[in-house]
Protein backbone atom coordinates (compact mmCIF):
# COMPACT_ATOMS: atom_id res chain seq x y z
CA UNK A 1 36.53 31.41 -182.23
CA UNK A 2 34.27 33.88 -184.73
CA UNK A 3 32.92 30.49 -186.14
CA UNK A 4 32.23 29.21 -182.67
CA UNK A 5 30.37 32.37 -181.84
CA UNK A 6 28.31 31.72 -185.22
CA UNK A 7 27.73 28.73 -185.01
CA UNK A 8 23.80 29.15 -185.12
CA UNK A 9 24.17 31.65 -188.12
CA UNK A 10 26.78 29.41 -190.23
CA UNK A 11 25.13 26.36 -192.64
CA UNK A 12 27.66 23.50 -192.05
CA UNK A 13 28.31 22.91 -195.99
CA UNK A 14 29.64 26.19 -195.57
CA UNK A 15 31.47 26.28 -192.49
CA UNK A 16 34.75 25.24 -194.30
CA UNK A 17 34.77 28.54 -196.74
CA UNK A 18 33.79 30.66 -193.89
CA UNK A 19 36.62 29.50 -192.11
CA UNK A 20 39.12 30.01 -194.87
CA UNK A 21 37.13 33.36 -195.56
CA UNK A 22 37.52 34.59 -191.94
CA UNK A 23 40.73 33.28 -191.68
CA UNK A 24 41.89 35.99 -194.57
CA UNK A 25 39.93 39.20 -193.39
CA UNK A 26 41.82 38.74 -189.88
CA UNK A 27 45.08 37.98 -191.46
CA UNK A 28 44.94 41.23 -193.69
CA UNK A 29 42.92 43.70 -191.00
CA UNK A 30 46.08 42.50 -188.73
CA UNK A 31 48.61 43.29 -191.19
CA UNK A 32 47.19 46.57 -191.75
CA UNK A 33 46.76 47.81 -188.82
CA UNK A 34 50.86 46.67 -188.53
CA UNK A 35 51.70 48.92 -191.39
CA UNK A 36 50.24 51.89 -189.73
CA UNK A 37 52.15 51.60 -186.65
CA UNK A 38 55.79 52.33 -187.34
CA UNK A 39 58.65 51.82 -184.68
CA UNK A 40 61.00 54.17 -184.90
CA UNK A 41 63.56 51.89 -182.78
CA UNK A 42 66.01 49.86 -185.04
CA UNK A 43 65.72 52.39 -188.43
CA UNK A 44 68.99 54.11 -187.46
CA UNK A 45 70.83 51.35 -189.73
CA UNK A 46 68.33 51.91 -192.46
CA UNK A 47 68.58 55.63 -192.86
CA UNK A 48 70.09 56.11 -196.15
CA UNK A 49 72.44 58.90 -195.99
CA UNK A 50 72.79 62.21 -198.54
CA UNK A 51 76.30 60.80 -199.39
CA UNK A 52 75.80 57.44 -199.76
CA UNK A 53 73.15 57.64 -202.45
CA UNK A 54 74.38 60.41 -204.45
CA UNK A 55 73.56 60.30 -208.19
CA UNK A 56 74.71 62.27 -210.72
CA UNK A 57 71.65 62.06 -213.04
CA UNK A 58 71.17 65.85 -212.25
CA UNK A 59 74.53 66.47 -213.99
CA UNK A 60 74.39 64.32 -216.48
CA UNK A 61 70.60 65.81 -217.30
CA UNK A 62 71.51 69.11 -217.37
CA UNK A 63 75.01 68.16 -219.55
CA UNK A 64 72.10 65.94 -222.23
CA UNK A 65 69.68 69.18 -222.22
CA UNK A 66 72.82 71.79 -223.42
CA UNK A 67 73.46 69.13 -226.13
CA UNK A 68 69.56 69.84 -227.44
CA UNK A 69 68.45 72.04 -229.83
CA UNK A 70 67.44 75.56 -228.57
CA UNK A 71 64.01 75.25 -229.54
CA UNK A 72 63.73 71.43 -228.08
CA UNK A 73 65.24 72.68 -225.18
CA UNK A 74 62.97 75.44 -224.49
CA UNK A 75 59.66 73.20 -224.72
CA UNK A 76 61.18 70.48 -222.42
CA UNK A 77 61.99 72.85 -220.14
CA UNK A 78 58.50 75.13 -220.10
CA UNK A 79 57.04 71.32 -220.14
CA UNK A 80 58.60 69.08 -217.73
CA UNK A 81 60.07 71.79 -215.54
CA UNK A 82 57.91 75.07 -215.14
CA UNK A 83 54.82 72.63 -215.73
CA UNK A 84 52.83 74.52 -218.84
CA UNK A 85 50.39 72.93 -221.19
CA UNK A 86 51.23 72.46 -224.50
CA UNK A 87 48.88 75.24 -225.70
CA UNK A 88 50.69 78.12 -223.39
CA UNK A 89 54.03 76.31 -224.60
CA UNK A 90 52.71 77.18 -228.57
CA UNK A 91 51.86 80.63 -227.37
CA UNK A 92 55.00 81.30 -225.32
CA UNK A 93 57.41 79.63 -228.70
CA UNK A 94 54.90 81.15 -231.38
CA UNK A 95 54.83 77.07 -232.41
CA UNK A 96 51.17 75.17 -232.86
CA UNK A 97 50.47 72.43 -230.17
CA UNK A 98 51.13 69.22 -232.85
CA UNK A 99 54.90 70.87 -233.08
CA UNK A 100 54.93 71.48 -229.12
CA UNK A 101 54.59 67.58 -228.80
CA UNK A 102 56.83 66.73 -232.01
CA UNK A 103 59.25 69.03 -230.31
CA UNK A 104 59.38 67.61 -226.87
CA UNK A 105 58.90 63.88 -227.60
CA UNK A 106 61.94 64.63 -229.96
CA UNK A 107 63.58 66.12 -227.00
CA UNK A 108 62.33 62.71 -224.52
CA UNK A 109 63.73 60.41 -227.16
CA UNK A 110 66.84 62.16 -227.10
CA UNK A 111 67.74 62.40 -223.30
CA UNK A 112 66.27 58.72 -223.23
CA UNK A 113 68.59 57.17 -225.54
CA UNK A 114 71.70 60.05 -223.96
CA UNK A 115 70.84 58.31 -220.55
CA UNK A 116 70.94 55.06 -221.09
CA UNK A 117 74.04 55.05 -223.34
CA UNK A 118 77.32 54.08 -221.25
CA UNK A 119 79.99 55.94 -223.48
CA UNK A 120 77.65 59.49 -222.74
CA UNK A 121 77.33 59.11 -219.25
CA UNK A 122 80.78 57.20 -217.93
């Protein structure tokens, strides 16, 4: 139909790639304007529930962060949770910044490899 109403405007060695062209701007304007309207009808069976996907990572986090270090436990913690840069981190600990990121990549590696690791976490 858009080529049709074109037709005057389109060259005909072209009218193939328009086509294809026009074909693909209607096919994604449709599908977004489908992911903006959401139906709220039929999501009752998709509602994950609190129980259902409870994970103990929280646990097992806080078990790997008492098996730190004090002083790599202090960084990660003013780092990752209170959300201070590593220069108020070296003021807070009395550390320089380089020993601030030794300190808590240390601490990342650590809680990484305590994760992963089957026989810590089972």
């Amino acid at each position: 139909m858009k080529l049709w109403l074109k037709r005057k405007t389109v060259n005909y060695k072209k009218s193939k790639s328009y086509l294809f062209s026009t074909a693909y701007h209607t096919m994604i304007d449709y599908i977004r304007k489908n992911e903006r309207i959401t139906s709220m009808e039929g999501n009752e069976h998709f509602a994950p529930s609190t129980y259902e996907n409870y994970s103990d990572l929280k646990e097992v986090l806080d078990f790997a962060l008492q098996q730190l270090p004090d002083i790599q436990k202090s960084v990660i913690l003013l780092r990752d949770y209170e959300g201070y840069s590593y220069k108020e981190i070296g003021d807070i600990t009395n550390l320089s910044e380089a020993q601030v990121k030794v300190y808590i990549y240390r601490a990342r590696l650590f809680l990484k490899k305590y994760i992963v690791s089957p026989e810590y976490v089972i």
